[in-house]
C-alpha atoms as a PDB file:
ATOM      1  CA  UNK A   1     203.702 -87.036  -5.257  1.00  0.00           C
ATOM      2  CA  UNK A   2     201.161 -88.544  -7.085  1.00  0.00           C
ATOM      3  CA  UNK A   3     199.604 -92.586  -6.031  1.00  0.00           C
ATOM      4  CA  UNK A   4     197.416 -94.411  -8.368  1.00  0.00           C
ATOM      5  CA  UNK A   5     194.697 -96.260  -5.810  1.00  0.00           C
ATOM      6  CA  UNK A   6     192.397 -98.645  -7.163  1.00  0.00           C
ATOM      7  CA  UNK A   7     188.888 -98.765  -5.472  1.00  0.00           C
ATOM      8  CA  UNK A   8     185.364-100.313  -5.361  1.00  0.00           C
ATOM      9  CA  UNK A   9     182.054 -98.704  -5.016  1.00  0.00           C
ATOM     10  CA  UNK A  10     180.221 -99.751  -1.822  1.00  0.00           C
ATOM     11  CA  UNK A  11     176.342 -99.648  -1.004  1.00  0.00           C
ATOM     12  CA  UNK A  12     177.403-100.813   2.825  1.00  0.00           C
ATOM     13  CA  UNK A  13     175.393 -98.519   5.685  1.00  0.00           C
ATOM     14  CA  UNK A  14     175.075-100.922   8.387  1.00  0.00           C
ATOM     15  CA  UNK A  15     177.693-100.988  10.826  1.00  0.00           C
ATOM     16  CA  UNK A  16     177.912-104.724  10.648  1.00  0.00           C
ATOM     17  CA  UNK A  17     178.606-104.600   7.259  1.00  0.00           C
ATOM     18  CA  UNK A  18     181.344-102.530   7.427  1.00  0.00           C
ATOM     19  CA  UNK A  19     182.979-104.419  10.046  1.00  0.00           C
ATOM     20  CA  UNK A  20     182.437-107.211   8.081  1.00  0.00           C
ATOM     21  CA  UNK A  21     184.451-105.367   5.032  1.00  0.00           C
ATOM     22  CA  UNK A  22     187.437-103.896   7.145  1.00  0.00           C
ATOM     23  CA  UNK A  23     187.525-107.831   8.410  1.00  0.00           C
ATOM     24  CA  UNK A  24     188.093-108.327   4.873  1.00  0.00           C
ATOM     25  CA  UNK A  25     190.785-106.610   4.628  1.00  0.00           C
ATOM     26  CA  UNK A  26     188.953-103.432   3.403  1.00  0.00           C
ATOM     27  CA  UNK A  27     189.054 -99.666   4.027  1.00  0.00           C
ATOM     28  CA  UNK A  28     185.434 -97.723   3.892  1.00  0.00           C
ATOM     29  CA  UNK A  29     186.173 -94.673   2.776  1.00  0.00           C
ATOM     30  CA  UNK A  30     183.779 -91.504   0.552  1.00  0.00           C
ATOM     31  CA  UNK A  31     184.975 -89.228  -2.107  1.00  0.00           C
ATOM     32  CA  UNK A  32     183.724 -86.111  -2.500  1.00  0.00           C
ATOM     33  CA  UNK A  33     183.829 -82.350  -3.663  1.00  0.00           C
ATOM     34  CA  UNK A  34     182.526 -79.166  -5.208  1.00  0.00           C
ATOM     35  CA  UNK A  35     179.990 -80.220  -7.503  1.00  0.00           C
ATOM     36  CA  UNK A  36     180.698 -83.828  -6.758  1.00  0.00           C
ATOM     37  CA  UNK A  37     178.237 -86.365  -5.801  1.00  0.00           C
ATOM     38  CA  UNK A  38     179.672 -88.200  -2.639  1.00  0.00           C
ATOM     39  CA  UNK A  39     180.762 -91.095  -3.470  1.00  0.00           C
ATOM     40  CA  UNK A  40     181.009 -94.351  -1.190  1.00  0.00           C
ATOM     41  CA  UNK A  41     184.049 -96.852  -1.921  1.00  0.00           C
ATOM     42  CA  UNK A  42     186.116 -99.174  -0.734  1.00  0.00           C
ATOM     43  CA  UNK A  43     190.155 -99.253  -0.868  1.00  0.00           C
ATOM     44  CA  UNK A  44     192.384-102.169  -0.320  1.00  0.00           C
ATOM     45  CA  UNK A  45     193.699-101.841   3.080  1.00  0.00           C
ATOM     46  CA  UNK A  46     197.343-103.387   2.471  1.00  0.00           C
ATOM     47  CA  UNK A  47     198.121-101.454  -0.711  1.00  0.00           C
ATOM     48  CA  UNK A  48     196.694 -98.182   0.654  1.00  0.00           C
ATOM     49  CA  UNK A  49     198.921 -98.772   3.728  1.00  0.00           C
ATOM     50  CA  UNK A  50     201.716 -99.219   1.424  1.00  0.00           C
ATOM     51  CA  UNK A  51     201.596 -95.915  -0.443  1.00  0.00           C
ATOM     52  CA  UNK A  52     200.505 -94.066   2.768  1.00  0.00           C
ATOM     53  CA  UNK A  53     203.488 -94.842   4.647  1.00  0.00           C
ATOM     54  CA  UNK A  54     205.773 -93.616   1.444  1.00  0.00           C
ATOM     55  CA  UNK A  55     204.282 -90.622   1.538  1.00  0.00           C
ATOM     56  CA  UNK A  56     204.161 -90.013   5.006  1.00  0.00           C
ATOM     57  CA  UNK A  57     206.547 -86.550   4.823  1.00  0.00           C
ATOM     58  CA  UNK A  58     205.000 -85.472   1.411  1.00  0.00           C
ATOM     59  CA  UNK A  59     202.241 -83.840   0.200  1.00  0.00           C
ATOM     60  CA  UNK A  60     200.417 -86.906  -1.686  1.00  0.00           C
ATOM     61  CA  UNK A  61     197.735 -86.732  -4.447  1.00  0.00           C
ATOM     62  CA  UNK A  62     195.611 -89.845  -5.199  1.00  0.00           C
ATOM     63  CA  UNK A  63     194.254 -90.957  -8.324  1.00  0.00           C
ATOM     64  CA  UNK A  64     190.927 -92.832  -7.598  1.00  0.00           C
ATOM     65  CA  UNK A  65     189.933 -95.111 -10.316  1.00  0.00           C
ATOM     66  CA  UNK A  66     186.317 -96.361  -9.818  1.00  0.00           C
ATOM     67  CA  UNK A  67     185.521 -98.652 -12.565  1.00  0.00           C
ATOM     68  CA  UNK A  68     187.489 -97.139 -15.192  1.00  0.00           C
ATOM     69  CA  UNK A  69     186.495 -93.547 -13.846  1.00  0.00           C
ATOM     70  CA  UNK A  70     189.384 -91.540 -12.532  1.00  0.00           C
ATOM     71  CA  UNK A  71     189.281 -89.175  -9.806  1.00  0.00           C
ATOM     72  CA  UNK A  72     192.265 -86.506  -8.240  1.00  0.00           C
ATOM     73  CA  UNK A  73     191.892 -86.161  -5.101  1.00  0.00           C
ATOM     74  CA  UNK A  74     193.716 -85.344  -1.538  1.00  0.00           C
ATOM     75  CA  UNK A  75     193.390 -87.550   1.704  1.00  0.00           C
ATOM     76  CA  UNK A  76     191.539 -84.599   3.590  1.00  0.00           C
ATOM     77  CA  UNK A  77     190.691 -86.758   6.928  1.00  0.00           C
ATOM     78  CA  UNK A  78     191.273 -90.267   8.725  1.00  0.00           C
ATOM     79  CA  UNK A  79     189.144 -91.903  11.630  1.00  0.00           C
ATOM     80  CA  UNK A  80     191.404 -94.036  13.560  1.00  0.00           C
ATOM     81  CA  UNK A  81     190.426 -96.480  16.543  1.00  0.00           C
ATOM     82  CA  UNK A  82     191.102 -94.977  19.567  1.00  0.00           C
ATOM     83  CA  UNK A  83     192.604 -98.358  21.168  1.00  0.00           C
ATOM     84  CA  UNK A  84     193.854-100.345  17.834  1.00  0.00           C
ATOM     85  CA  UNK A  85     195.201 -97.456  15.999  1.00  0.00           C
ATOM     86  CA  UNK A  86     193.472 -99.137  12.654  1.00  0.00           C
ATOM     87  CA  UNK A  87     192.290 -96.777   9.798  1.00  0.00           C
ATOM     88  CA  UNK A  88     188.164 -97.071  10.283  1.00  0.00           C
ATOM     89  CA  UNK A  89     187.499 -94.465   7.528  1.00  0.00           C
ATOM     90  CA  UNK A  90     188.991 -92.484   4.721  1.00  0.00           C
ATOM     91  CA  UNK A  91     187.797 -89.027   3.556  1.00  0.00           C
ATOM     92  CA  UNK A  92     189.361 -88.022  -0.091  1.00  0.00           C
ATOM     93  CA  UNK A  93     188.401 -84.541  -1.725  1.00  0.00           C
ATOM     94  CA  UNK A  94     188.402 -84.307  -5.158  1.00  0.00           C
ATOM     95  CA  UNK A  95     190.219 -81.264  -6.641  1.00  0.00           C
ATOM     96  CA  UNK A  96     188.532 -78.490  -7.809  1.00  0.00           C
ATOM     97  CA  UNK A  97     189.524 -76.830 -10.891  1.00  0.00           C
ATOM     98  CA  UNK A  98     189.595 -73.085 -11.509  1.00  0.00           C
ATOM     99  CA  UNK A  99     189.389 -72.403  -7.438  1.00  0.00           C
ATOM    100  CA  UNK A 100     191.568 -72.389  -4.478  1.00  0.00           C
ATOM    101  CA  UNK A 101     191.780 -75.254  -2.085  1.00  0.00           C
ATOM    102  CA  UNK A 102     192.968 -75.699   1.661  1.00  0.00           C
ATOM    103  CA  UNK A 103     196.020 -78.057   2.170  1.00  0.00           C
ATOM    104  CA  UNK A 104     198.777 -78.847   4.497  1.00  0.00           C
ATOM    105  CA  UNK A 105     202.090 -78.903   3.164  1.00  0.00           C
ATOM    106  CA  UNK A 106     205.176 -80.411   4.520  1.00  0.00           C
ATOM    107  CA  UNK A 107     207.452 -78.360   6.396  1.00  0.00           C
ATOM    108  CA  UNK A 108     211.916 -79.245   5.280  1.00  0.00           C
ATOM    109  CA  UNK A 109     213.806 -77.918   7.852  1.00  0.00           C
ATOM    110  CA  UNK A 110     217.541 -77.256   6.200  1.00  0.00           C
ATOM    111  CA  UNK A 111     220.503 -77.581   8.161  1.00  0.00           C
ATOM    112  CA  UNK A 112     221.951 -77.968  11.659  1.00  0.00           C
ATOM    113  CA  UNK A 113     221.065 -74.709  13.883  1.00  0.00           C
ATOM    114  CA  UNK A 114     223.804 -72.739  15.448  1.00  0.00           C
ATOM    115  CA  UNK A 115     222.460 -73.243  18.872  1.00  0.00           C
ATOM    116  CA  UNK A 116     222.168 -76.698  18.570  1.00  0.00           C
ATOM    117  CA  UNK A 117     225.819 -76.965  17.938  1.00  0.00           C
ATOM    118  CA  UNK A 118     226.253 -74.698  21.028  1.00  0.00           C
ATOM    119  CA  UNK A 119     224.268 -77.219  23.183  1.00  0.00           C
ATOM    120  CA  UNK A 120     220.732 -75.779  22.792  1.00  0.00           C
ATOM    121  CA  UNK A 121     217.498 -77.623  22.073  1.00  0.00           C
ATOM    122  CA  UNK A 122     215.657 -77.472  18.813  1.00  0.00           C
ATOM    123  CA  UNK A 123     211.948 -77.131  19.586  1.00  0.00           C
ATOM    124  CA  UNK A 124     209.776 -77.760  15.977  1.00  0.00           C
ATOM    125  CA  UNK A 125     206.532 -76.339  16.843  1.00  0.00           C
ATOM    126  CA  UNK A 126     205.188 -77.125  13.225  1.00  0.00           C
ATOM    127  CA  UNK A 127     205.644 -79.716  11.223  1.00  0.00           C
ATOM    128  CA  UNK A 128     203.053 -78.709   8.038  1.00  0.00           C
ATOM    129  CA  UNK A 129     201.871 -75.551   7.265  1.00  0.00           C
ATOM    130  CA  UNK A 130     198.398 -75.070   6.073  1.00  0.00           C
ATOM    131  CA  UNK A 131     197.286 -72.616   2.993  1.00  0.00           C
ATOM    132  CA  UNK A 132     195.089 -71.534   0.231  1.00  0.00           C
ATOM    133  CA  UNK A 133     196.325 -71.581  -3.545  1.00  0.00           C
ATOM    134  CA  UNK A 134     194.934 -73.166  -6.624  1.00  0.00           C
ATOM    135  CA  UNK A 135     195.594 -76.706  -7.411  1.00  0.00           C
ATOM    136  CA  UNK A 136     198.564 -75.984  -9.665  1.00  0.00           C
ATOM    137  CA  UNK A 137     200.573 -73.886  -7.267  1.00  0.00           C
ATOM    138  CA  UNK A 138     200.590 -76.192  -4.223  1.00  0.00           C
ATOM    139  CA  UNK A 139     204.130 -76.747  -3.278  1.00  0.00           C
ATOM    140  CA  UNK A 140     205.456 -80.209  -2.577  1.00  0.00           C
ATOM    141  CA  UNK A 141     206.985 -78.531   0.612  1.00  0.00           C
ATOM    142  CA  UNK A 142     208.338 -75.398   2.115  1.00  0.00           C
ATOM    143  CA  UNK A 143     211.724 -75.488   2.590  1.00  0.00           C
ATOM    144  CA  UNK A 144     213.754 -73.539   5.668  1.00  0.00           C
ATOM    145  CA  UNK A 145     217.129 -72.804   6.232  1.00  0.00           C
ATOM    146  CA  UNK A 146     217.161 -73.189  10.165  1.00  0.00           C
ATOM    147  CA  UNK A 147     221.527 -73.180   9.958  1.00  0.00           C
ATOM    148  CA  UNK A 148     221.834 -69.382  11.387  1.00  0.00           C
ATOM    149  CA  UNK A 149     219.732 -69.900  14.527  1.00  0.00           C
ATOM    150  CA  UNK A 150     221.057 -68.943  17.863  1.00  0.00           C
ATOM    151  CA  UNK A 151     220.018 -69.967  21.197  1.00  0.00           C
ATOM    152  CA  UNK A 152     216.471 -67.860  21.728  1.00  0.00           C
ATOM    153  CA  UNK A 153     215.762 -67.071  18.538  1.00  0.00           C
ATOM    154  CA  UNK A 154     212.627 -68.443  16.868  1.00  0.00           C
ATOM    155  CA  UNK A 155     211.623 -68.631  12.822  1.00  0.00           C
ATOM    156  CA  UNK A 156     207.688 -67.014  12.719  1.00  0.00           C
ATOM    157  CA  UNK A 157     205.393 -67.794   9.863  1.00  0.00           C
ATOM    158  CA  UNK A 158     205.809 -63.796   8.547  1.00  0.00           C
ATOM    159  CA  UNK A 159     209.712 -64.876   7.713  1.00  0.00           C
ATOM    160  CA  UNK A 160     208.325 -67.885   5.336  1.00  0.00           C
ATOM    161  CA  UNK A 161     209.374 -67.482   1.561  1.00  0.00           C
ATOM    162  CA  UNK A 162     206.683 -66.477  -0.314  1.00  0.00           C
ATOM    163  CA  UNK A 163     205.170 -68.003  -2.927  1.00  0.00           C
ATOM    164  CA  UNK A 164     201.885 -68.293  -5.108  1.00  0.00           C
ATOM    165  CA  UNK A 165     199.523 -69.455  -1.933  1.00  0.00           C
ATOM    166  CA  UNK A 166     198.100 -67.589   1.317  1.00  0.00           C
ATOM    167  CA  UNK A 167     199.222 -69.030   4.489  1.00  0.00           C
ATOM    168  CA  UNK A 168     196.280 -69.561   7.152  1.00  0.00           C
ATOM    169  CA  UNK A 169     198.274 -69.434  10.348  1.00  0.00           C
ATOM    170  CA  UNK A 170     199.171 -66.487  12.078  1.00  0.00           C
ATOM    171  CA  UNK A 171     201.667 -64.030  11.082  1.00  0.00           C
ATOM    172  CA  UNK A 172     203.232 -64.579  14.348  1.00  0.00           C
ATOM    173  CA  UNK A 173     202.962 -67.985  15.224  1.00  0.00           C
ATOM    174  CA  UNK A 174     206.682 -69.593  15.539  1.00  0.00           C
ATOM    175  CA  UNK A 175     207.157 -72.700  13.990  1.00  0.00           C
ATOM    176  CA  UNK A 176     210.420 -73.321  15.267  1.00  0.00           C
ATOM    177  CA  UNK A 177     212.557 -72.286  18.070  1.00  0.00           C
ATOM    178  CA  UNK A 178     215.936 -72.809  19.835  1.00  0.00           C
ATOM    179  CA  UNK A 179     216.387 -72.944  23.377  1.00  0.00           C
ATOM    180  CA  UNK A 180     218.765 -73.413  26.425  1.00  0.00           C
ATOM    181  CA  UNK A 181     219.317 -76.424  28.036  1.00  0.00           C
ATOM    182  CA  UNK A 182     217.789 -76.595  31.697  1.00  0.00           C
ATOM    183  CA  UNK A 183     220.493 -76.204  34.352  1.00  0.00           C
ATOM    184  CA  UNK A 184     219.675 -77.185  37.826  1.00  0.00           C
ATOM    185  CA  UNK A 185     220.325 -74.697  40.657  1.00  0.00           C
ATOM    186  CA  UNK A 186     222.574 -75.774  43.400  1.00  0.00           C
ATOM    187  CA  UNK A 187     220.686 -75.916  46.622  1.00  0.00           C
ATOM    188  CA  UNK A 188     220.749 -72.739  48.782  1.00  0.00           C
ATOM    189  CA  UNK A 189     222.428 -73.563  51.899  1.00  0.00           C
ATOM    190  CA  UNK A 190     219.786 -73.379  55.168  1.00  0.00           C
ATOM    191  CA  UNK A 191     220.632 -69.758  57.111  1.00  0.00           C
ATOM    192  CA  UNK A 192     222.550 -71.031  60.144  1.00  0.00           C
ATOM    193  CA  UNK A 193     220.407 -71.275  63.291  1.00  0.00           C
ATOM    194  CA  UNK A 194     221.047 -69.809  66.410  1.00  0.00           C
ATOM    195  CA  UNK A 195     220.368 -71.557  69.822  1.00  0.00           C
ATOM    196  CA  UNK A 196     217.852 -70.279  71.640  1.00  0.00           C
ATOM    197  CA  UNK A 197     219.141 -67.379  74.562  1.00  0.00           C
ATOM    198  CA  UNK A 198     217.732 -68.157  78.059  1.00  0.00           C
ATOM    199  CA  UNK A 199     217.008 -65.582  80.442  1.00  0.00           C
ATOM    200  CA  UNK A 200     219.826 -64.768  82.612  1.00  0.00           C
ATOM    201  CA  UNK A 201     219.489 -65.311  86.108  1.00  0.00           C
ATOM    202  CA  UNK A 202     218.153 -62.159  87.899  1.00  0.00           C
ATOM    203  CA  UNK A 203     215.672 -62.616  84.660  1.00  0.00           C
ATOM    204  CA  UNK A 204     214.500 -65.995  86.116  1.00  0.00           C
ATOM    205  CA  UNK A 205     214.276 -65.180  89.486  1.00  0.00           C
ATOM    206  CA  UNK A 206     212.215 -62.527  89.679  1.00  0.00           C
ATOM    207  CA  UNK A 207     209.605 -62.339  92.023  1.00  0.00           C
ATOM    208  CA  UNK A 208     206.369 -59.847  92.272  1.00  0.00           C
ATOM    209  CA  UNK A 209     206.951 -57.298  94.068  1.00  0.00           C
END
C-alpha cells in the first residue's frame, strides 16, 4: 500500500521549538537514505495518524512530497512518549534503487487450526517477518495456511514459502504454535497419620538396675 503524505521542511533544533511544533499539531520527523542528504520535515499529525492507522496490518510505502519534490520511502522507526503514548519523532528511509533493503512484512495467518477446534491455544509468536530483497520484490505479506495444525505442533520460519527475498530470522525460530490447555491437578490427599505409640508399661517403669 502506497500513502501520499504531504510535508514541510523544518530548520527547528531546539527542543523548545519542537515542542512548540508538535503543540501545533505537528510531527518532527527526518528523511533519509543511501546517497541521500538527511532531510528535516515536518508532517501533519492528524492526517499522518489517519493513514497510519489504515495501514496498521500492511506493509505501507509513503510518498513524501517536499515542495513539489517527491520522495518513496518506508516508516523505518517511531519515538513514542513513554507516559502519553504520542508520536515524538518519525524516521522515513528513502528507497534505494538497484540494491536490497531490510523490511518487515506482515505476517496472514489462514484459517482456523485443528487444535484450536480441539480446545487448544493458538500461541502467534510473530506477527511480521523481517527480510532482504530489492524494492520490487517486497511482498505485501506472507501468507500461512495454519488450518492443519494439531495440538503441539509449531510452523518454523524454514517451512515459509519461498519467494524472491532472504529471510533474517532463524531457520528455526517458530512463529506460531498450538498448545494444550492447562488442567489443574486435583490435590493429593495428605498420607494418613498415625497416633503416636506410647511405651507400654514395663517400658515406663523401668528402673536402673
Amino acid at each position: 500500500m502506497i500513502f501520499k503524505l504531504e510535508a514541510e521542511q523544518r530548520t527547528t533544533e531546539r527542543k523548545s521549538d519542537l515542542t512548540k511544533l508538535r503543540n501545533n499539531g505537528f510531527i518532527p520527523a527526518v528523511i533519509y537514505g543511501s546517497g541521500v542528504e538527511p532531510i528535516k520535515i515536518s508532517v501533519e499529525k492528524t492526517n499522518f495518524l489517519k493513514l497510519y492507522k489504515r495501514g496498521l496490518n500492511e506493509l505501507v510505502f509513503y510518498d513524501i512530497n517536499i515542495a513539489g519534490k517527491e520522495y518513496n520511502t518506508l516508516l523505518k522507526e517511531r519515538q513514542i512518549h513513554p507516559v502519553t503514548r504520542e508520536i515524538l519523532h518519525l524516521d522515513f528511509m528513502v528507497l534505494p534503487r538497484n540494491q536490497e533493503i531490510e523490511v518487515e512484512v506482515p505476517i496472514k495467518y489462514v484459517g482456523t487450526p485443528i487444535g484450536v477446534k480441539e480446545g487448544g491455544i493458538m500461541e502467534i509468536v510473530l506477527r511480521t517477518l523481517r527480510i532482504q530483497c530489492m524494492q520490487e520484490d517486497i511482498p505485501a505479506d506472507i501468507e500461512i495456511d495454519i488450518s492443519n495444525l494439531n495440538i503441539g505442533e509449531a510452523i518454523h520460519i524454514y517451512q515459509l514459502p519461498q519467494g524472491k527475498w532472504t529471510v533474517k530470522e532463524h531457520s528455526d525460530t517458530a512463529i506460531v504454535t498450538i498448545k494444550s490447555r492447562k488442567v489443574e491437578a486435583e490435590p493429593t490427599p495428605a498420607p494418613e497419620t498415625k497416633p503416636e505409640e506410647t511405651p507400654s508399661e514395663p517400658e515406663a517403669k523401668k528402673t536402673k538396675e
